[in-house]
N, C-alpha and C. Protein backbone atom coordinates (compact mmCIF):
# COMPACT_ATOMS: atom_id res chain seq x y z
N UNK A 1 -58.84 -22.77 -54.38
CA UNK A 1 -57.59 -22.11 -54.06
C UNK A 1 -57.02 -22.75 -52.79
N UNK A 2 -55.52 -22.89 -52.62
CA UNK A 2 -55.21 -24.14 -51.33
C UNK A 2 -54.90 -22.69 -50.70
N UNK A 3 -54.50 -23.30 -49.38
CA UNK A 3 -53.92 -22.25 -48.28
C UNK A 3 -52.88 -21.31 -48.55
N UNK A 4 -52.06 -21.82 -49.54
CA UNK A 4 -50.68 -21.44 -49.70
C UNK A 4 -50.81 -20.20 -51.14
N UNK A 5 -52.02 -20.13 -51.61
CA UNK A 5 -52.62 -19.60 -52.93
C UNK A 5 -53.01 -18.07 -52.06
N UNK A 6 -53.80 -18.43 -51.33
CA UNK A 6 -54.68 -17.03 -50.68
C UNK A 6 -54.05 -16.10 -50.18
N UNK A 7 -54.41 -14.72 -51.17
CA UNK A 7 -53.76 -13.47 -50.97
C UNK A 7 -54.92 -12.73 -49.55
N UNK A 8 -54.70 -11.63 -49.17
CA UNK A 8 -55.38 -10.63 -48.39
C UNK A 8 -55.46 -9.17 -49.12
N UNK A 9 -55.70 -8.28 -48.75
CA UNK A 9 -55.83 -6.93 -49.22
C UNK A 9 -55.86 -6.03 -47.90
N UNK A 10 -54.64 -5.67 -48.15
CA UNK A 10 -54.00 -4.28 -47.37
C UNK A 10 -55.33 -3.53 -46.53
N UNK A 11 -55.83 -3.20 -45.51
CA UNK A 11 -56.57 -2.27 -45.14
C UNK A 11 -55.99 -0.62 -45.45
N UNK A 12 -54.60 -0.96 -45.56
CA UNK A 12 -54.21 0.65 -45.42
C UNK A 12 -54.26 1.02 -46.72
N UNK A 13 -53.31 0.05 -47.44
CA UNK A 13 -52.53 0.79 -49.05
C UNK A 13 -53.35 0.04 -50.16
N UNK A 14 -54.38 -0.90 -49.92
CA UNK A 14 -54.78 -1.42 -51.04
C UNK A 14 -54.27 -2.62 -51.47
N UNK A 15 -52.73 -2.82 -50.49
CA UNK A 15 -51.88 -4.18 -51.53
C UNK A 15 -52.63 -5.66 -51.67
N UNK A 16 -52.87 -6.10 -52.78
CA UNK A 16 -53.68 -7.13 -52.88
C UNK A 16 -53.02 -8.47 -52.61
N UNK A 17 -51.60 -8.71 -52.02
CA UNK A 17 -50.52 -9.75 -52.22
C UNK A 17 -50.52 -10.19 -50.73
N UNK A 18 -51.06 -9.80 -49.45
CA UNK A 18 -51.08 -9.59 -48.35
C UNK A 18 -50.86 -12.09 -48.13
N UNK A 19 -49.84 -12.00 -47.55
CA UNK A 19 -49.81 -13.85 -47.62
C UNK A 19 -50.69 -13.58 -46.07
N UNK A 20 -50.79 -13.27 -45.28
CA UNK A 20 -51.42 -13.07 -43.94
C UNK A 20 -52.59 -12.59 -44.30
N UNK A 21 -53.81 -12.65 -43.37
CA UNK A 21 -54.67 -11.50 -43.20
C UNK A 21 -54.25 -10.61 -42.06
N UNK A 22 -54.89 -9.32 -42.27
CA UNK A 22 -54.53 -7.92 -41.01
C UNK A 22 -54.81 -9.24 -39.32
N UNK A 23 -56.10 -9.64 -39.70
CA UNK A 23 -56.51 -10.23 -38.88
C UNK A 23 -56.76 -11.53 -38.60
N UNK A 24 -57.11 -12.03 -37.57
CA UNK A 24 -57.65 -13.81 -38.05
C UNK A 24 -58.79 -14.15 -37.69
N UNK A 25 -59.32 -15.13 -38.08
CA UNK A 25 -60.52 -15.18 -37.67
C UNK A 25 -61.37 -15.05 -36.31
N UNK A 26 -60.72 -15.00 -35.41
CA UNK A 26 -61.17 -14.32 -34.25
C UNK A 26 -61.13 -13.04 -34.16
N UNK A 27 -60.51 -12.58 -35.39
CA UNK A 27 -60.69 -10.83 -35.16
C UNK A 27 -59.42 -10.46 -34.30
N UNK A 28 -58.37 -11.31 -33.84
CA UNK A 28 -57.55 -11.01 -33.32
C UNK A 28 -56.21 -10.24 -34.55
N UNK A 29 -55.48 -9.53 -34.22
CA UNK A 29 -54.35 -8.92 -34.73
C UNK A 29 -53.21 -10.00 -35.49
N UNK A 30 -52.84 -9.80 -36.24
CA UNK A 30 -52.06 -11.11 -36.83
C UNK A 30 -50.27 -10.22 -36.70
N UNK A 31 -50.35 -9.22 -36.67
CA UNK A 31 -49.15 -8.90 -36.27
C UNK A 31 -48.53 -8.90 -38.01
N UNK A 32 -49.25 -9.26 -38.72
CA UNK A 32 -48.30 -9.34 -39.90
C UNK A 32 -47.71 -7.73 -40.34
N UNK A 33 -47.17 -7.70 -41.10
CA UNK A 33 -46.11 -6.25 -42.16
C UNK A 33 -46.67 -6.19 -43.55
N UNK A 34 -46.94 -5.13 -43.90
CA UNK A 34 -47.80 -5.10 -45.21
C UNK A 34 -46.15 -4.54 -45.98
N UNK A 35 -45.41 -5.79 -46.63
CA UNK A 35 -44.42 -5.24 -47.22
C UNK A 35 -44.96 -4.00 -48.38
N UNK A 36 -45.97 -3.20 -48.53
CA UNK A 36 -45.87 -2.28 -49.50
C UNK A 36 -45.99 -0.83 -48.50
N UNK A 37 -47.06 -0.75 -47.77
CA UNK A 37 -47.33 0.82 -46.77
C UNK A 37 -46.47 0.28 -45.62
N UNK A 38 -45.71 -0.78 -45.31
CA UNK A 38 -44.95 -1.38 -43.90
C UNK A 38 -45.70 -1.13 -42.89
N UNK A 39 -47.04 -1.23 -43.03
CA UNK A 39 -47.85 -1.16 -41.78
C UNK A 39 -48.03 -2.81 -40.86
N UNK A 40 -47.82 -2.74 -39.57
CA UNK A 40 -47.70 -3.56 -38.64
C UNK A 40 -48.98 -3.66 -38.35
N UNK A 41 -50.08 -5.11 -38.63
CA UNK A 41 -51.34 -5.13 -38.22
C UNK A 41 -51.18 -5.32 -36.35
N UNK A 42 -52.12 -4.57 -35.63
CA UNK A 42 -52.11 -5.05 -34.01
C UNK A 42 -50.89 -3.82 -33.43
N UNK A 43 -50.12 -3.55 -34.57
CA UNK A 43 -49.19 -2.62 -33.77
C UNK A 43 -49.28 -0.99 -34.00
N UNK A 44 -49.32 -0.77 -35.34
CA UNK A 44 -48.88 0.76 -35.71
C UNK A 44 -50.78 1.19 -35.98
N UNK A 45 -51.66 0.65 -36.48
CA UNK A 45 -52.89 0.57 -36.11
C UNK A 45 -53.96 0.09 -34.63
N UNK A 46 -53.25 0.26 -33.96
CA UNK A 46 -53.17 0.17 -32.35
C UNK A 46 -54.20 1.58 -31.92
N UNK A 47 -53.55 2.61 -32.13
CA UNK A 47 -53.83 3.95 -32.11
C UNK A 47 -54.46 4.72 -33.07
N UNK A 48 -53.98 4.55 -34.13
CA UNK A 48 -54.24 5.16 -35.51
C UNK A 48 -55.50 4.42 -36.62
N UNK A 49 -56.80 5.26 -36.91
CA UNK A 49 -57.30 4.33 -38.04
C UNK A 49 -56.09 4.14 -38.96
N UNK A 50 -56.84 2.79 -39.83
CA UNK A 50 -56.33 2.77 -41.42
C UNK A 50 -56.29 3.88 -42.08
N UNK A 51 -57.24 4.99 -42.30
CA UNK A 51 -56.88 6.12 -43.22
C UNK A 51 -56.25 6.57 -43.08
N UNK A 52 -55.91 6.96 -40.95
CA UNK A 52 -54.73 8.02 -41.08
C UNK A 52 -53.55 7.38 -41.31
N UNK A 53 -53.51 5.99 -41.22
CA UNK A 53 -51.81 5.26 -41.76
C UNK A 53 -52.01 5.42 -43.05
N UNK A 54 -53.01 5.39 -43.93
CA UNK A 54 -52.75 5.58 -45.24
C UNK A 54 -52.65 6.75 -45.53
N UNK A 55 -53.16 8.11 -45.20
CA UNK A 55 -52.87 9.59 -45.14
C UNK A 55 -51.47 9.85 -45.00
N UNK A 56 -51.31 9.00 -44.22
CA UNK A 56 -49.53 9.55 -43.99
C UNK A 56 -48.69 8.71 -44.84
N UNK A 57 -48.69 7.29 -45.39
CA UNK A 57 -47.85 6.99 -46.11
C UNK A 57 -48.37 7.68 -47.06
N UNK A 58 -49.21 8.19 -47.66
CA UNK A 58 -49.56 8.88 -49.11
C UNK A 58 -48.92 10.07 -49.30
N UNK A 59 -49.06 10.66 -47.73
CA UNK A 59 -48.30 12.35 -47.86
C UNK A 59 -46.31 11.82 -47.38
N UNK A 60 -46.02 10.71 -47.20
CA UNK A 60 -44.72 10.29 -47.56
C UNK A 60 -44.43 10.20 -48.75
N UNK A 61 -44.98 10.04 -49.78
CA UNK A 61 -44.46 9.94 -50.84
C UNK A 61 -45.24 7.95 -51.70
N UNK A 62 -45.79 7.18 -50.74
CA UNK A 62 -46.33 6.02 -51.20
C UNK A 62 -45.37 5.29 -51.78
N UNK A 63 -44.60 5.18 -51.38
CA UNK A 63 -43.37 4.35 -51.77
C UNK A 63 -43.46 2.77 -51.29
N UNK A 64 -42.97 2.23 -51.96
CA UNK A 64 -43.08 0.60 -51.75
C UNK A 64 -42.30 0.15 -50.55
N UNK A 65 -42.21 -0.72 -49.23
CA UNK A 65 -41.39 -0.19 -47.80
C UNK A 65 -40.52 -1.15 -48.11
N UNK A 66 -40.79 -2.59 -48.13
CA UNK A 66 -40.17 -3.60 -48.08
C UNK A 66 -38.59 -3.34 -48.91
N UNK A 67 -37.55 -3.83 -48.05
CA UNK A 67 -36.44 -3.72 -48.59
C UNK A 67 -35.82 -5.08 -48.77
N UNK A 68 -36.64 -6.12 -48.68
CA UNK A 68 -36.44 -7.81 -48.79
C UNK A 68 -37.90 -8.07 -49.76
N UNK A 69 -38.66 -7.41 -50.06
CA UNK A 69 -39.58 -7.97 -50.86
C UNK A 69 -39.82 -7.51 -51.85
N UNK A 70 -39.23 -6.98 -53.20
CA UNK A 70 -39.61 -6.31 -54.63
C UNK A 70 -41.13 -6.06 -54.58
N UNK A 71 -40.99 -4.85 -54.95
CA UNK A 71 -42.36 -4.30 -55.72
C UNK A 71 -42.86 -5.06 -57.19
N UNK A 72 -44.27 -5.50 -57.01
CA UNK A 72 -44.54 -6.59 -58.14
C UNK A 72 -44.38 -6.16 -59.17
N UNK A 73 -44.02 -6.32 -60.02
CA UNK A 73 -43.90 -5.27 -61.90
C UNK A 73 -44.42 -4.81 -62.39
N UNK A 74 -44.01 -3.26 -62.39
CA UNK A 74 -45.10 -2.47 -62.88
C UNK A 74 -46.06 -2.07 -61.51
N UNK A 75 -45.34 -2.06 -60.36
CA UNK A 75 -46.39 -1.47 -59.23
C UNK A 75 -46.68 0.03 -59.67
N UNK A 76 -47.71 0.55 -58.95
CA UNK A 76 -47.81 2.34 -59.29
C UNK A 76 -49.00 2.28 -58.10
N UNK A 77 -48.70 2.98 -57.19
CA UNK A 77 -49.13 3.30 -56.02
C UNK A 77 -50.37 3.84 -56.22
N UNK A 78 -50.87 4.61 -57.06
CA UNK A 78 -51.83 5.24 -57.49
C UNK A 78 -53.09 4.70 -57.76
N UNK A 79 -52.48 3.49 -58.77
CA UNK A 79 -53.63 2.63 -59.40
C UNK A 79 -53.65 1.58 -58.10
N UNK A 80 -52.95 1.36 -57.68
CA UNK A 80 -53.39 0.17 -56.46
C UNK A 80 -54.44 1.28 -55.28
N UNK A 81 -54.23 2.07 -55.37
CA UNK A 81 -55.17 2.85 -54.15
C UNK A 81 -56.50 2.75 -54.81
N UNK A 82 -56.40 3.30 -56.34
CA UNK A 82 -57.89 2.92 -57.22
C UNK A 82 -58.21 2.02 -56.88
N UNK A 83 -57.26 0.94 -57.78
CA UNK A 83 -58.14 -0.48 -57.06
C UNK A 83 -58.99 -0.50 -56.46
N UNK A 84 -58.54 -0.15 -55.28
CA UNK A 84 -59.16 -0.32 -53.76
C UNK A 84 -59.99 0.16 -52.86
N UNK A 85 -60.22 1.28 -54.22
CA UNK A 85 -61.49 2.38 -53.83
C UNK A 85 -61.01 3.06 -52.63
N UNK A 86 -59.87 3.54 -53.09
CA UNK A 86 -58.95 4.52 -51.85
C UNK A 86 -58.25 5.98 -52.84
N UNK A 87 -58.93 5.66 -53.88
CA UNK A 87 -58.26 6.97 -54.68
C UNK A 87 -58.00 8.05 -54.10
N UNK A 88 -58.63 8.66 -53.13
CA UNK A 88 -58.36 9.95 -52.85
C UNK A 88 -57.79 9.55 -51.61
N UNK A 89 -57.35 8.70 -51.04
CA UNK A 89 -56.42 8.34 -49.91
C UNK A 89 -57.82 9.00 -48.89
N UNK A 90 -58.50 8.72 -49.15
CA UNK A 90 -59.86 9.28 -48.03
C UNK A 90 -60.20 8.22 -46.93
N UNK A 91 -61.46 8.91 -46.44
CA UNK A 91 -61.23 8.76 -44.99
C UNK A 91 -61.97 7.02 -44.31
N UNK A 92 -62.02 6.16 -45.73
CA UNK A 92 -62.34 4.97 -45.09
C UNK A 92 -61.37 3.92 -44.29
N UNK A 93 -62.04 3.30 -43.37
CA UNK A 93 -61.11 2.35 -42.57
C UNK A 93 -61.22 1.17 -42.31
């Protein structure tokens, strides 16, 4: 897989499309935007675990954020949390 191939996976929402990782290999913050939960890695997880950003976009409604990036076809918020072994929007981080 080249550089330009490699996806990440959301810590918060599960999204598997992530072109950044949350982090980089130093473990430092990459600052990236998870166009699906619009979570800011290094910023809005600063304070907050991952669950409770995912607790709260879940009790928002889990809506797709990005308003420049389409939801992939056929997204469903639900089954991407399955995926991800986040079904119950519980308390891993």
């Amino acid at each position: 897989m080249s550089g330009s191939d490699a996806r990440w996976t959301c810590p918060v929402c599960g999204f598997a499309g992530l072109l950044e990782p949350p982090v980089d290999p130093m473990g430092s913050p990459t600052y990236s935007i998870c166009p699906c939960c619009g979570t800011q890695f290094g910023a809005d997880d600063l304070d907050k675990p991952h669950a409770e950003l995912r607790k709260e976009w879940v009790q928002a409604g889990a809506e797709w954020w990005s308003q420049n990036e389409p939801a992939p076809e056929g997204w469903d918020a639900n089954a991407q949390l399955q995926a991800a072994g986040f079904a119950d929007g519980g308390p891993r981080n």
